[in-house]
C-alpha atoms as a PDB file:
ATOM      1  CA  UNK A   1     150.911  57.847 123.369  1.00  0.00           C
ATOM      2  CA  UNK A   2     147.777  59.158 121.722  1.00  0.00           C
ATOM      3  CA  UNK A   3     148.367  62.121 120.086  1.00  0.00           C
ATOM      4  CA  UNK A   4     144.801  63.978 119.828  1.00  0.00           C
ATOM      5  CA  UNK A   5     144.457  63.536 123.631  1.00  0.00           C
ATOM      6  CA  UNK A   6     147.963  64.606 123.872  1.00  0.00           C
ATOM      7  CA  UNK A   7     146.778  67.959 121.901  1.00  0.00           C
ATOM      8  CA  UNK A   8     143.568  68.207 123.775  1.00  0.00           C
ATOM      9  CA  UNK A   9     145.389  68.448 126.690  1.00  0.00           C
ATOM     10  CA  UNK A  10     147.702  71.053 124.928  1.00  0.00           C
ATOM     11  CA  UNK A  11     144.595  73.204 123.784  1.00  0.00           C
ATOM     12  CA  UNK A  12     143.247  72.955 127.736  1.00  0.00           C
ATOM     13  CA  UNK A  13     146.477  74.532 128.669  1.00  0.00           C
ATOM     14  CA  UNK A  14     147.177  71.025 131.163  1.00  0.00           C
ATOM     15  CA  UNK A  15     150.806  70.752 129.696  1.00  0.00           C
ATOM     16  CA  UNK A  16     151.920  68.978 132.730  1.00  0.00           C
ATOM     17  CA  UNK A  17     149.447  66.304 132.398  1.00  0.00           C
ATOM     18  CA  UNK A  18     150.197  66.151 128.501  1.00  0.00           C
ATOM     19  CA  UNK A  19     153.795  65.298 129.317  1.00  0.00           C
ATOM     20  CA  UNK A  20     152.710  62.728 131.589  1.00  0.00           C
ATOM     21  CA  UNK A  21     150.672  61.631 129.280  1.00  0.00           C
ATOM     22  CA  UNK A  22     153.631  61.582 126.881  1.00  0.00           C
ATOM     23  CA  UNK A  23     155.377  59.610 129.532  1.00  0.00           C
ATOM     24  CA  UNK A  24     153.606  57.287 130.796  1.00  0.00           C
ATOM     25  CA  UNK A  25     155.238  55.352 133.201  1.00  0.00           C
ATOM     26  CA  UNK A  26     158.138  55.777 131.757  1.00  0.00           C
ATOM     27  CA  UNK A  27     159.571  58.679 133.867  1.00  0.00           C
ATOM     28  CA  UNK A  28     162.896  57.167 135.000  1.00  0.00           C
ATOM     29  CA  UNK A  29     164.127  56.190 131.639  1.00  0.00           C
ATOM     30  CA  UNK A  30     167.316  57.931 130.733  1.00  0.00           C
ATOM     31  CA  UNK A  31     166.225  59.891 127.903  1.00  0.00           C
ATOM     32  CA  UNK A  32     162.598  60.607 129.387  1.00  0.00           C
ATOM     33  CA  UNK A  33     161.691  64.086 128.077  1.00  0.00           C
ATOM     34  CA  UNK A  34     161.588  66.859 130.508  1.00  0.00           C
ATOM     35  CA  UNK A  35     159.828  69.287 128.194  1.00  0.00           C
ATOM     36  CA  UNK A  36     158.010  69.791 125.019  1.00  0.00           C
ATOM     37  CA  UNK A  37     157.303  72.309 122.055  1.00  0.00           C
ATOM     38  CA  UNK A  38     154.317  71.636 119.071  1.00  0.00           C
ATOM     39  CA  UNK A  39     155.901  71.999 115.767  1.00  0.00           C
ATOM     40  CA  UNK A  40     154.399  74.945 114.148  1.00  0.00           C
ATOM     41  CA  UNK A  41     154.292  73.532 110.781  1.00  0.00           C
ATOM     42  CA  UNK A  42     153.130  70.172 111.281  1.00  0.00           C
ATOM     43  CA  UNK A  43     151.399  71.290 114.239  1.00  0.00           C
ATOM     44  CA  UNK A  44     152.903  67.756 116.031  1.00  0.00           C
ATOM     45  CA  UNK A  45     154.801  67.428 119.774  1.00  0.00           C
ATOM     46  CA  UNK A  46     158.881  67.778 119.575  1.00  0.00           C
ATOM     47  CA  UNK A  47     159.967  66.158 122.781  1.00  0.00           C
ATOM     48  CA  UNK A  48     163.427  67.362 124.203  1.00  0.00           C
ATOM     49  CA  UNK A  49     165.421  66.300 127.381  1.00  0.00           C
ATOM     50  CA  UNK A  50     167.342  69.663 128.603  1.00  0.00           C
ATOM     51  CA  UNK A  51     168.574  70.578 125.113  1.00  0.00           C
ATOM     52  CA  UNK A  52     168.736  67.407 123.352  1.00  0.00           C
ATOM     53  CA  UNK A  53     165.856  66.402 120.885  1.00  0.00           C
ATOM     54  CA  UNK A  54     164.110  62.718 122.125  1.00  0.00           C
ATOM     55  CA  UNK A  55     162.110  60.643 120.200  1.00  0.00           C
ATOM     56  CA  UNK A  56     160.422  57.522 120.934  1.00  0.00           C
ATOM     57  CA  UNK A  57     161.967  54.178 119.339  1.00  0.00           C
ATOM     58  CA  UNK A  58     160.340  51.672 118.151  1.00  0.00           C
ATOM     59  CA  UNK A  59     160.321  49.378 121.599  1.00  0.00           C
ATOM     60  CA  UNK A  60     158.927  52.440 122.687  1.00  0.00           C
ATOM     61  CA  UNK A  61     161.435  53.314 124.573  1.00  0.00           C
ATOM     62  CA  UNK A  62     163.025  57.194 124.748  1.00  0.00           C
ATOM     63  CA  UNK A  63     166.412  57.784 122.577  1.00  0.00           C
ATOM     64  CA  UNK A  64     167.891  60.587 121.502  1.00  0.00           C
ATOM     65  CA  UNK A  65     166.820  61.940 117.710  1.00  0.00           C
ATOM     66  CA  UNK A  66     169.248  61.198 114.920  1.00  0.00           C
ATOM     67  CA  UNK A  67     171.430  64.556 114.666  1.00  0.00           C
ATOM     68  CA  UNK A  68     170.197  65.275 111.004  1.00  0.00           C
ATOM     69  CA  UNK A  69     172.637  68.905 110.698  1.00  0.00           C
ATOM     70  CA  UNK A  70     176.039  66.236 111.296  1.00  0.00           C
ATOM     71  CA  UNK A  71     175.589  64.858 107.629  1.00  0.00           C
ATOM     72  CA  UNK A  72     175.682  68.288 106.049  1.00  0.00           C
ATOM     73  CA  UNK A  73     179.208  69.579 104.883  1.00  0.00           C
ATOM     74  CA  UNK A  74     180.168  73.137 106.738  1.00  0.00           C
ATOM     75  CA  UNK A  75     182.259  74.310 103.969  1.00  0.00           C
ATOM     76  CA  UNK A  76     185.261  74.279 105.366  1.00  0.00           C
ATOM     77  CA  UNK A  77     188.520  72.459 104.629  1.00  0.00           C
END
């Protein structure tokens, strides 16, 4: 994916055709996003399917992010 078209798009307001753009081709992979949200901070795409957070792997293929909350303690025993 290139991410400054992928913005430019964003800044047009053509969000569909960003996520395609974010897709493509791909759309029938399990983990295919379904929406996205631009990370105030780092001002970079965050990619979800329905709740879930997806990232791309390194085959390029969709997966779902790498829970980083589970490996904090709750505080409870």
């Amino acid at each position: 994916m290139n991410e400054a078209q992928f913005l430019a798009l964003c800044k047009d307001g053509k969000f569909k055709e960003a996520l395609a753009l974010a897709l493509e081709g791909r759309e029938k992979a399990k983990y295919s996003p379904s929406r996205f949200a631009i990370d105030k901070k780092s001002g970079k795409p965050v990619f979800y399917r329905g709740n879930k957070r997806v990232v791309l792997d390194e085959q390029g293929e969709w997966q779902l992010a790498k829970d980083s909350w589970s490996a904090i303690p709750s505080g409870k025993s």
